[in-house]
PDB file of N, CA and C in Angstrom:
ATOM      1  N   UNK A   1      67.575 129.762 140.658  1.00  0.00           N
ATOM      2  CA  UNK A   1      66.823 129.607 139.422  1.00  0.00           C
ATOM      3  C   UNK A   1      67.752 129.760 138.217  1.00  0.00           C
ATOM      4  N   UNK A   2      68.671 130.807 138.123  1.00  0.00           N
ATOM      5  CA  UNK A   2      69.510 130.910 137.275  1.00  0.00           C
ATOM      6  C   UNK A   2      70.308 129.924 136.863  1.00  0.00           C
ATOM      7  N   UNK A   3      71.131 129.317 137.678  1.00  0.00           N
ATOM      8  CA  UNK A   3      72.027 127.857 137.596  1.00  0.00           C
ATOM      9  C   UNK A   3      71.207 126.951 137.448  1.00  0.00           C
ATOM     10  N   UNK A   4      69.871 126.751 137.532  1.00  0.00           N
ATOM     11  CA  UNK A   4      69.011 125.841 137.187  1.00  0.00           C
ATOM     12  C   UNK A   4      69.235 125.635 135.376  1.00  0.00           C
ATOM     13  N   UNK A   5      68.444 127.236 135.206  1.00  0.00           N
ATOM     14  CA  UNK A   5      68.565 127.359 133.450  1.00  0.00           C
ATOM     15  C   UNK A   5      69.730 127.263 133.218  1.00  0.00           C
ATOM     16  N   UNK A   6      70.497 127.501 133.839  1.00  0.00           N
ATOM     17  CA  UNK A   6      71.923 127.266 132.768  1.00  0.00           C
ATOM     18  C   UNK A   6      72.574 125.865 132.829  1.00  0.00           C
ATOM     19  N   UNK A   7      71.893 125.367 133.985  1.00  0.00           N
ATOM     20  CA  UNK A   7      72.641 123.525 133.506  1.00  0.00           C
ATOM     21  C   UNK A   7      71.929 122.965 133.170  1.00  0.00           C
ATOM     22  N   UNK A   8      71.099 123.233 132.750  1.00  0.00           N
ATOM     23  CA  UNK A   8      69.947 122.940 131.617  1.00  0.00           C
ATOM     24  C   UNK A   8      69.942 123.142 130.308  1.00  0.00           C
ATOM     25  N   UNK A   9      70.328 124.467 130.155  1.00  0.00           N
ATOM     26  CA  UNK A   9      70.899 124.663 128.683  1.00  0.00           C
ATOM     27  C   UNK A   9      72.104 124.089 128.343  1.00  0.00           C
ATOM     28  N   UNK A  10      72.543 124.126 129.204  1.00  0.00           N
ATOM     29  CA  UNK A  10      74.239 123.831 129.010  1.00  0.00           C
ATOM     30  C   UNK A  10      74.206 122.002 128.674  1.00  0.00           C
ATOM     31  N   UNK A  11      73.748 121.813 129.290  1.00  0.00           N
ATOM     32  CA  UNK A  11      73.207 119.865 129.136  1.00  0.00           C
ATOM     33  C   UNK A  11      72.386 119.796 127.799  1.00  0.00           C
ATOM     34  N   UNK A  12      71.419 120.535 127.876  1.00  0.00           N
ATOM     35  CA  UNK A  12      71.099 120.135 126.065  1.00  0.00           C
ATOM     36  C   UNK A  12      71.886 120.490 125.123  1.00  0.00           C
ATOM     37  N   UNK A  13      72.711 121.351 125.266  1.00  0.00           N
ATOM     38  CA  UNK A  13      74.105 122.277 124.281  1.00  0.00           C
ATOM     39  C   UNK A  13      74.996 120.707 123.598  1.00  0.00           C
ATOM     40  N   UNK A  14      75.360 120.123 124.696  1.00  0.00           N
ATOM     41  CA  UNK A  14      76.304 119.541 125.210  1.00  0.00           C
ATOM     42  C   UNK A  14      76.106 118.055 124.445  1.00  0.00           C
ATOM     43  N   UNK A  15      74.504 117.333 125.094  1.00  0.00           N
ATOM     44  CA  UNK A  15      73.222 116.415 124.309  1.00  0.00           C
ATOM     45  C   UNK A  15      73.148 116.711 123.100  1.00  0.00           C
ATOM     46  N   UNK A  16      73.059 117.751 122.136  1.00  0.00           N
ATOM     47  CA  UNK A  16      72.726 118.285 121.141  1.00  0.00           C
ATOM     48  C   UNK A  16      73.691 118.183 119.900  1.00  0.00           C
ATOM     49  N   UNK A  17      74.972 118.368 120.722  1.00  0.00           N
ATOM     50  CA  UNK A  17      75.902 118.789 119.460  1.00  0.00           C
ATOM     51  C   UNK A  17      76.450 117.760 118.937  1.00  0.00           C
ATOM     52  N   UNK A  18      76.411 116.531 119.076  1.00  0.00           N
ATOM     53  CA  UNK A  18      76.446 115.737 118.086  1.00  0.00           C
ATOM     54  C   UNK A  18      75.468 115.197 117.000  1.00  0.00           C
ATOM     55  N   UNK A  19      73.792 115.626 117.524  1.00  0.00           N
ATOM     56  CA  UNK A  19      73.104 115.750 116.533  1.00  0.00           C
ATOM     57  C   UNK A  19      73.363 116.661 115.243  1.00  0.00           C
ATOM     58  N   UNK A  20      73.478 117.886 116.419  1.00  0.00           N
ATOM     59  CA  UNK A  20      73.388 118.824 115.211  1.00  0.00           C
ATOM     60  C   UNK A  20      74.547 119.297 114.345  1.00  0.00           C
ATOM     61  N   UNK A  21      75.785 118.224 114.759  1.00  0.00           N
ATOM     62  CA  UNK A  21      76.676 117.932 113.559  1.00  0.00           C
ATOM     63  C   UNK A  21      76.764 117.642 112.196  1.00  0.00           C
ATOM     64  N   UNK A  22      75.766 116.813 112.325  1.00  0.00           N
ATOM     65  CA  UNK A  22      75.411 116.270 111.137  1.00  0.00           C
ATOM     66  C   UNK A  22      76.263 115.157 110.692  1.00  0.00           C
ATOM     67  N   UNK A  23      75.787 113.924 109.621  1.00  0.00           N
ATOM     68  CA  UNK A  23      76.582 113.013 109.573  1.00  0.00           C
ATOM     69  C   UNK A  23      77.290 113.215 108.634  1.00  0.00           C
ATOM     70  N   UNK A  24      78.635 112.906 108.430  1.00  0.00           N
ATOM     71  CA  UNK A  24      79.943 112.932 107.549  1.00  0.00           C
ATOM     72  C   UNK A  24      79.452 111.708 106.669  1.00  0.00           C
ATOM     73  N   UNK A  25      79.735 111.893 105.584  1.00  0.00           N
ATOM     74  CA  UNK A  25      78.814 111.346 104.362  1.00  0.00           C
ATOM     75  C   UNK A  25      79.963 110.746 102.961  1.00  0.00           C
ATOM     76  N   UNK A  26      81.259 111.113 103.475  1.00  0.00           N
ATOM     77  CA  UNK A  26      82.204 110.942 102.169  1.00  0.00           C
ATOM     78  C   UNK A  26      83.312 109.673 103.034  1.00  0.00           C
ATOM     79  N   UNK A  27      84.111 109.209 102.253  1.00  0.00           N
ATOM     80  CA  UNK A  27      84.823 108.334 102.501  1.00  0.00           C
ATOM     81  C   UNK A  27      85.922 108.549 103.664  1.00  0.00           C
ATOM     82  N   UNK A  28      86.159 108.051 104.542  1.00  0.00           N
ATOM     83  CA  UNK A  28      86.592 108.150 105.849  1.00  0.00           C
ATOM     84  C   UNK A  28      88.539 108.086 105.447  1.00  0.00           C
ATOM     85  N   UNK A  29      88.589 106.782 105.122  1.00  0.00           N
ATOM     86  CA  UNK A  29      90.344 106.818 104.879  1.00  0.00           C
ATOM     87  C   UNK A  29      90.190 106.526 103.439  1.00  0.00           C
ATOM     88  N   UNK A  30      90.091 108.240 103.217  1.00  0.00           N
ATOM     89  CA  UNK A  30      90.535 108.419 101.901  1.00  0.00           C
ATOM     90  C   UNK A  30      90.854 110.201 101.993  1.00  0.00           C
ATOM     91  N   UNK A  31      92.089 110.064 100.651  1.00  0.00           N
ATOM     92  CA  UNK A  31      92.536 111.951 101.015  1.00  0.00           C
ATOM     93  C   UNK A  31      91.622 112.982 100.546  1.00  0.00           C
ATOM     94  N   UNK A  32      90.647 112.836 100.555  1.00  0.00           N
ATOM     95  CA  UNK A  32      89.310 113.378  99.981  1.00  0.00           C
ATOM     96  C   UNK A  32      88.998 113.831 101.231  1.00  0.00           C
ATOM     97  N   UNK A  33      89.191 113.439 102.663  1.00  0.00           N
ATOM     98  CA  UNK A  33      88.755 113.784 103.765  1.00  0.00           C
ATOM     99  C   UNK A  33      89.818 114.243 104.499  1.00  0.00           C
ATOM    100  N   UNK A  34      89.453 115.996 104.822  1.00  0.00           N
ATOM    101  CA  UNK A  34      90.813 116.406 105.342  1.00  0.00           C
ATOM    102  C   UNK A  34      91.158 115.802 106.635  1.00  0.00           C
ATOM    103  N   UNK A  35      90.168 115.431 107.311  1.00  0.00           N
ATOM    104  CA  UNK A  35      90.935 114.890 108.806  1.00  0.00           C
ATOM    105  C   UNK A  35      92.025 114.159 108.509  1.00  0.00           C
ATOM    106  N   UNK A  36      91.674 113.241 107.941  1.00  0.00           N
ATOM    107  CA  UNK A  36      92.686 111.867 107.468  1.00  0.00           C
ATOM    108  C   UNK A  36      93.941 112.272 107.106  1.00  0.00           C
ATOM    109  N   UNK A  37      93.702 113.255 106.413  1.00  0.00           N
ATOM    110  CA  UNK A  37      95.124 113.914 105.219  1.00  0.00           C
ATOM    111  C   UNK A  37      96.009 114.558 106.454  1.00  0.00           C
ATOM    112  N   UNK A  38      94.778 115.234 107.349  1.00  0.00           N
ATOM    113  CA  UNK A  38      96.017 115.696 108.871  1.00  0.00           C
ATOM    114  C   UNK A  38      96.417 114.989 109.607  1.00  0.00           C
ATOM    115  N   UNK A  39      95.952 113.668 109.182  1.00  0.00           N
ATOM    116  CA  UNK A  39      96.215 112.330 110.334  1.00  0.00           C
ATOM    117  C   UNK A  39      97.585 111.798 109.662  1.00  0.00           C
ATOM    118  N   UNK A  40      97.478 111.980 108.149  1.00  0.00           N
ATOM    119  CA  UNK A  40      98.437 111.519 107.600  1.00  0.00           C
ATOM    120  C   UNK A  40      99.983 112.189 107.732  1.00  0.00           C
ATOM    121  N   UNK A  41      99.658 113.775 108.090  1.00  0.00           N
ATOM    122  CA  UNK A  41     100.494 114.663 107.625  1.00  0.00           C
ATOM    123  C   UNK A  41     101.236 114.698 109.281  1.00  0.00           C
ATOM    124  N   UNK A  42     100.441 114.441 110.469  1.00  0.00           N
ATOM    125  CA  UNK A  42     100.738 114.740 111.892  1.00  0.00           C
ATOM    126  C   UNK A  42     101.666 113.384 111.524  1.00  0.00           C
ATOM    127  N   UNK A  43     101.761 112.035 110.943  1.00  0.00           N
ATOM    128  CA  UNK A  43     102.457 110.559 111.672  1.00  0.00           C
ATOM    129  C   UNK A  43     103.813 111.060 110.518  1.00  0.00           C
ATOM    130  N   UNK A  44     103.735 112.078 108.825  1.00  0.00           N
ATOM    131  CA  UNK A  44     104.870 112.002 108.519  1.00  0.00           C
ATOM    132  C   UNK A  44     105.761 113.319 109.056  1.00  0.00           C
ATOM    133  N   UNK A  45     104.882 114.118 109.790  1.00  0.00           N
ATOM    134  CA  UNK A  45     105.685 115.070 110.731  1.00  0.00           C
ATOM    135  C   UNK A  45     106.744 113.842 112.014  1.00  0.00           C
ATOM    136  N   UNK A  46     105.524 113.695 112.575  1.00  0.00           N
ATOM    137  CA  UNK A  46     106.501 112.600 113.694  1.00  0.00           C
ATOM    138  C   UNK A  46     107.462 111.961 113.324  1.00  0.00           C
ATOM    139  N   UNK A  47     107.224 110.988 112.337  1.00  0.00           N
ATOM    140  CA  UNK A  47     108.627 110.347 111.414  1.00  0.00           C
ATOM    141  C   UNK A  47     109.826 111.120 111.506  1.00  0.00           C
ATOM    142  N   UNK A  48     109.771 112.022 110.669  1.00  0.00           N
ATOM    143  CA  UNK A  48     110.545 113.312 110.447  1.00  0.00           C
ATOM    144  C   UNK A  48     111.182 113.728 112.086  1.00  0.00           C
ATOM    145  N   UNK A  49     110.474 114.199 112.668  1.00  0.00           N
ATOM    146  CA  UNK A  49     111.098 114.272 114.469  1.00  0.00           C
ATOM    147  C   UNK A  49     111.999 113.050 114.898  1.00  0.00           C
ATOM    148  N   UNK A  50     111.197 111.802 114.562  1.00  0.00           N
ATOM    149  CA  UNK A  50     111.974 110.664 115.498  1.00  0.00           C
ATOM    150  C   UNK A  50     112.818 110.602 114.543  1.00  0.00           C
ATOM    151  N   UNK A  51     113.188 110.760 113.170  1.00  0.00           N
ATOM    152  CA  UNK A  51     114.553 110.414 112.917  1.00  0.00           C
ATOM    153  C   UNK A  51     115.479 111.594 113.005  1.00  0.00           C
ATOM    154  N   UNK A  52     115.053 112.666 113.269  1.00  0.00           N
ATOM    155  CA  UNK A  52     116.319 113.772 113.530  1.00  0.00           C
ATOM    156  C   UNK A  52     116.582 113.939 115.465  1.00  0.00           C
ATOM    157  N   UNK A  53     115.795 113.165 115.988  1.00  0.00           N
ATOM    158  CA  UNK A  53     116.333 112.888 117.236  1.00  0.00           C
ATOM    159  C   UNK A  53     116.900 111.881 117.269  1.00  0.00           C
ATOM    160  N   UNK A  54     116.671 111.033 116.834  1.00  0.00           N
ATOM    161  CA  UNK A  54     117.494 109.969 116.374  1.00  0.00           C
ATOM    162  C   UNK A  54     119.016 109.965 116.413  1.00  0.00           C
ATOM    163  N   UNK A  55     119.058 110.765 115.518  1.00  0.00           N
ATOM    164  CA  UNK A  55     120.559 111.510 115.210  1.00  0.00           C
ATOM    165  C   UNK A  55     121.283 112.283 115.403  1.00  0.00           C
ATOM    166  N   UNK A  56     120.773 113.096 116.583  1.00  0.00           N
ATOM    167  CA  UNK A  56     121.040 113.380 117.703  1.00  0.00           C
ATOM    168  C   UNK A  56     122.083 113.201 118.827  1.00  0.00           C
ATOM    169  N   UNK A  57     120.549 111.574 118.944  1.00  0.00           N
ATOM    170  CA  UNK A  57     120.727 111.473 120.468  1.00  0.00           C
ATOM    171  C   UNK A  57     122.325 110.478 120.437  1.00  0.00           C
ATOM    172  N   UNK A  58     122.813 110.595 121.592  1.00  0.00           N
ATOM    173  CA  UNK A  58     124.076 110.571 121.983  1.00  0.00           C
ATOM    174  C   UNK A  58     124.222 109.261 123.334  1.00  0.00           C
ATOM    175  N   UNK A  59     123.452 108.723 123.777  1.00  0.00           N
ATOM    176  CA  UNK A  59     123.287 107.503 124.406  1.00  0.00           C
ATOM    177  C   UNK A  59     121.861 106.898 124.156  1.00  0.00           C
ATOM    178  N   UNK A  60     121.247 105.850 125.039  1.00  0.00           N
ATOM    179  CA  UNK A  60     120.447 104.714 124.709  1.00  0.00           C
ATOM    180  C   UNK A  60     119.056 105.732 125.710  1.00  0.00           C
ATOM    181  N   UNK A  61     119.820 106.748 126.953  1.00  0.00           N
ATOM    182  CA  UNK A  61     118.372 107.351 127.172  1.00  0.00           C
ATOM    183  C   UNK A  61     117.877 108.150 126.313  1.00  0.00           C
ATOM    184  N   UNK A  62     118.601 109.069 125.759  1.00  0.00           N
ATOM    185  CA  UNK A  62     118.196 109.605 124.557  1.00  0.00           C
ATOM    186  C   UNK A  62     116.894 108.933 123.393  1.00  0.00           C
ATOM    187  N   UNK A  63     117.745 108.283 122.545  1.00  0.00           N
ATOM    188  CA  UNK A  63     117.039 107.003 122.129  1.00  0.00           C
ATOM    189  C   UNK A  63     115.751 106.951 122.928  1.00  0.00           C
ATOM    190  N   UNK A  64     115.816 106.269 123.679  1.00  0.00           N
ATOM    191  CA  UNK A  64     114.418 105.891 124.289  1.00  0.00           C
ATOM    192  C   UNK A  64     113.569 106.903 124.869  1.00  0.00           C
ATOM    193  N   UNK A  65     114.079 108.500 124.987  1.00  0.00           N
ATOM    194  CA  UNK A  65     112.697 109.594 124.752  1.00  0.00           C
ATOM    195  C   UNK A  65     112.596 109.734 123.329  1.00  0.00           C
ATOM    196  N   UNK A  66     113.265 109.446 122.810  1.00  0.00           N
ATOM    197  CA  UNK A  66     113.143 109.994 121.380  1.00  0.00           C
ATOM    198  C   UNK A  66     112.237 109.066 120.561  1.00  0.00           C
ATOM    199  N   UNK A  67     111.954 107.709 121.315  1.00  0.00           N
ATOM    200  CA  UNK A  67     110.890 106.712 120.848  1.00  0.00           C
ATOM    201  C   UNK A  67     109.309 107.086 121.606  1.00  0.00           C
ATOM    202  N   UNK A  68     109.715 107.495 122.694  1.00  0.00           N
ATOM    203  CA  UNK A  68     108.636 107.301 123.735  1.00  0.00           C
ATOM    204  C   UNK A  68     107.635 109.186 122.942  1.00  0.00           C
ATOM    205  N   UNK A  69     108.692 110.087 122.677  1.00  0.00           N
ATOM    206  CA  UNK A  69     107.590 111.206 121.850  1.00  0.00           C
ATOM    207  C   UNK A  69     107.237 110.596 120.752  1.00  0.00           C
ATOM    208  N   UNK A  70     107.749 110.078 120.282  1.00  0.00           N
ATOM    209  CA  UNK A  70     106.988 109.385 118.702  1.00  0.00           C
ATOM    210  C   UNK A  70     106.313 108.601 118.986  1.00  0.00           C
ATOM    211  N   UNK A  71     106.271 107.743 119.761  1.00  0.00           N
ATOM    212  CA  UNK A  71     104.727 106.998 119.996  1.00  0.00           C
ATOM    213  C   UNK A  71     103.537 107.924 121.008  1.00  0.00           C
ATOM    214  N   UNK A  72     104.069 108.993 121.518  1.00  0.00           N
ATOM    215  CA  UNK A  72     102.880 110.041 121.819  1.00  0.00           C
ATOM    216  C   UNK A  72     102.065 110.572 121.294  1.00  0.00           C
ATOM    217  N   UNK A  73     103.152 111.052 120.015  1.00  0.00           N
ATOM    218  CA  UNK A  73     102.566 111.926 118.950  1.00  0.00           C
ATOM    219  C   UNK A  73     101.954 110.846 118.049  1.00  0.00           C
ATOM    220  N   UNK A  74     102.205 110.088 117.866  1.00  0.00           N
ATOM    221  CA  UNK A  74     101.408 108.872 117.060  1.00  0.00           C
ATOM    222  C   UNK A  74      99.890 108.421 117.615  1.00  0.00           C
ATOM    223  N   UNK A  75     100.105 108.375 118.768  1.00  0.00           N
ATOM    224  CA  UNK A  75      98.978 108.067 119.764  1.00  0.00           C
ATOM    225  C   UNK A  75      98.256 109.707 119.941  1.00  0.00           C
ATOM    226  N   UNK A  76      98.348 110.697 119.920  1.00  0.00           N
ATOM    227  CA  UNK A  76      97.672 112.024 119.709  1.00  0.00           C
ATOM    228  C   UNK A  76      97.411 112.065 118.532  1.00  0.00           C
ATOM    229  N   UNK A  77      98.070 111.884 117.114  1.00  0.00           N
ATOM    230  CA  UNK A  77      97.149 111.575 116.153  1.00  0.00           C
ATOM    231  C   UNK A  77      95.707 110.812 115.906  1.00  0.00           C
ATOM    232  N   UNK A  78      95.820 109.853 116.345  1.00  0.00           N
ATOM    233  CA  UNK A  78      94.926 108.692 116.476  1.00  0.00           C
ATOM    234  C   UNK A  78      93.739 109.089 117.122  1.00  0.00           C
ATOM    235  N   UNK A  79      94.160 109.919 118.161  1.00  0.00           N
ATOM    236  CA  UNK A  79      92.941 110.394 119.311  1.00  0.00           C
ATOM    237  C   UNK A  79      92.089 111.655 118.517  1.00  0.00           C
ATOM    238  N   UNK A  80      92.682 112.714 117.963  1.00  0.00           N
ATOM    239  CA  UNK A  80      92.374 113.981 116.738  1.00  0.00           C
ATOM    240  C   UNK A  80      91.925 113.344 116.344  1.00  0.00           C
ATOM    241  N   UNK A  81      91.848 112.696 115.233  1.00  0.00           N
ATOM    242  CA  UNK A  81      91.607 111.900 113.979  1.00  0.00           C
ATOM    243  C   UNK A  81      89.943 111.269 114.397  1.00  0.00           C
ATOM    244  N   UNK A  82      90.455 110.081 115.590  1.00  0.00           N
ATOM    245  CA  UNK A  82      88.944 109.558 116.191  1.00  0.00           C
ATOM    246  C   UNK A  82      88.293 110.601 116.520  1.00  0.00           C
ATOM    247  N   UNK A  83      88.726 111.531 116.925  1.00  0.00           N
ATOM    248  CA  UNK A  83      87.673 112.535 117.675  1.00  0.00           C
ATOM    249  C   UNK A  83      86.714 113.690 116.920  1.00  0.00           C
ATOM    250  N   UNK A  84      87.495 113.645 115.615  1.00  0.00           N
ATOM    251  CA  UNK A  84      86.916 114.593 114.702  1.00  0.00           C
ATOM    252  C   UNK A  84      86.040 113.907 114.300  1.00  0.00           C
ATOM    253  N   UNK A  85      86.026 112.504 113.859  1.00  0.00           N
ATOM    254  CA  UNK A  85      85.066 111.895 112.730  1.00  0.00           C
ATOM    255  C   UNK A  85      84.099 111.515 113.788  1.00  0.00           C
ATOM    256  N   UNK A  86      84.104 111.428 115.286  1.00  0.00           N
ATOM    257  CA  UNK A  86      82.842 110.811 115.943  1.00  0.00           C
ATOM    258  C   UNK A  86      82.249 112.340 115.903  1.00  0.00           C
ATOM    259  N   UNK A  87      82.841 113.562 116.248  1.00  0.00           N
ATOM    260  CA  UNK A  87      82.044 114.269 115.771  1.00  0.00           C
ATOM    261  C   UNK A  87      81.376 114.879 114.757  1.00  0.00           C
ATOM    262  N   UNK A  88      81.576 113.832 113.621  1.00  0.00           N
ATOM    263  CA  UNK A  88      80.627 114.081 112.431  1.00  0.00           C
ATOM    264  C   UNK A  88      80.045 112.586 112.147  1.00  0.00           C
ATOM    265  N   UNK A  89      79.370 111.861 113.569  1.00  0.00           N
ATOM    266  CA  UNK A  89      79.018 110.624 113.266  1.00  0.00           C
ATOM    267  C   UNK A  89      79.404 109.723 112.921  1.00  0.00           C
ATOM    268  N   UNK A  90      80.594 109.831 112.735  1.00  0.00           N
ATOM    269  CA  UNK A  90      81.600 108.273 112.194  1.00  0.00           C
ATOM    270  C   UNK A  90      82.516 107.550 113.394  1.00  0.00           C
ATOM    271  N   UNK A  91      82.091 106.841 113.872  1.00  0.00           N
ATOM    272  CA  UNK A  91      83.251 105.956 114.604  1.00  0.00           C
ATOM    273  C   UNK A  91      83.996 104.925 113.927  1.00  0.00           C
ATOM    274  N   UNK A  92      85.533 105.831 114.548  1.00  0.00           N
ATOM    275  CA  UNK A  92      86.599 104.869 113.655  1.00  0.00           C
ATOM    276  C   UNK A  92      87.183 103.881 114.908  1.00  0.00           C
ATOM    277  N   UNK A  93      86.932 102.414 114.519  1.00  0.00           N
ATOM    278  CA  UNK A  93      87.529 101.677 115.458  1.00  0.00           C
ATOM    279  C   UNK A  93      89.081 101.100 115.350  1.00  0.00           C
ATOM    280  N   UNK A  94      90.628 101.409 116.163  1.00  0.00           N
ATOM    281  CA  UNK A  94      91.565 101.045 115.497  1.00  0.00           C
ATOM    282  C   UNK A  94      91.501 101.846 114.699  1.00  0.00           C
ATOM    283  N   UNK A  95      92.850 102.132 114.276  1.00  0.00           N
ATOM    284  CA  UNK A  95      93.144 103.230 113.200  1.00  0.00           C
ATOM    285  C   UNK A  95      93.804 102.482 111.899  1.00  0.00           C
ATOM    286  N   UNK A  96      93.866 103.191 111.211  1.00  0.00           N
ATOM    287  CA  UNK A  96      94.562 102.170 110.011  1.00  0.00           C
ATOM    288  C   UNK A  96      95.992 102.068 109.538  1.00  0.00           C
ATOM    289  N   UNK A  97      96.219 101.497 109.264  1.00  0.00           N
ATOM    290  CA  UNK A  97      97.874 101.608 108.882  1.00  0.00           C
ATOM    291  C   UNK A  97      97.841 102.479 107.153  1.00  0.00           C
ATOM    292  N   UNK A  98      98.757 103.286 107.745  1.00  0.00           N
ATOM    293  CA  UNK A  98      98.788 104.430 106.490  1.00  0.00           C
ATOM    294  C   UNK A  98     100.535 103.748 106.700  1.00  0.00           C
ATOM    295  N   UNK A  99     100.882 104.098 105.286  1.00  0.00           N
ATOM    296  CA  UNK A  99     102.220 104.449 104.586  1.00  0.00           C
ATOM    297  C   UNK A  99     102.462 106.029 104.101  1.00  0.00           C
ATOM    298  N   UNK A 100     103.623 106.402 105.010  1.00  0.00           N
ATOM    299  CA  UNK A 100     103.829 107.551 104.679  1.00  0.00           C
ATOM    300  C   UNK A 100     105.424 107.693 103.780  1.00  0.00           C
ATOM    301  N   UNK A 101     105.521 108.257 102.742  1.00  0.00           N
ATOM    302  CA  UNK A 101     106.224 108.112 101.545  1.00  0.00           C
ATOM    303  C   UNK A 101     107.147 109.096 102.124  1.00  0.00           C
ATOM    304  N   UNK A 102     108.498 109.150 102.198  1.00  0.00           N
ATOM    305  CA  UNK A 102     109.216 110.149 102.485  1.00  0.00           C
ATOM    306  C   UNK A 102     109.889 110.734 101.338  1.00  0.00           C
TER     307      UNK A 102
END
């Protein structure tokens, strides 16, 4: 009976919490919305990484981890970013091309 109620609760918890998020109501890619601004701030962190491995690295394997974390961390941005705003009702399809100013 117990594991009954609790995957029961646990399933409406679960069902629930994107209702009771509530919908995100302000402009999506704009710096008015902190997700974005951390979306922005995680791709000019990465930048920053891939060019000091960059300079570094000392042959062509090098190089090519030093591409392959920057498109991780680029691609883990993207996933944060989507994942925050579907949980405030916004689906972002494709991400956008930001310019990050060094």
């Amino acid at each position: 009976m117990f594991r009954t109620v609790l995957a029961l609760t646990t399933a409406s918890v679960v069902l629930a919490a994107p209702a009771m998020a509530g919908r995100y109501r302000g402009p999506v890619f704009s710096d008015s919305n902190h997700f974005y601004l951390d979306y922005k701030t995680d791709l000019s962190e990465a930048r920053r990484e891939l060019r000091k491995d960059l300079a570094r690295a000392d042959d062509a394997a090098s190089r090519e981890d030093a591409w392959a974390e920057y498109h991780r961390e680029v691609a883990d941005a993207g996933h944060d970013f989507r994942k925050e705003m579907a949980e405030r009702g916004v689906v972002v399809r494709g991400i956008p091309r930001v310019t990050v100013e060094d």
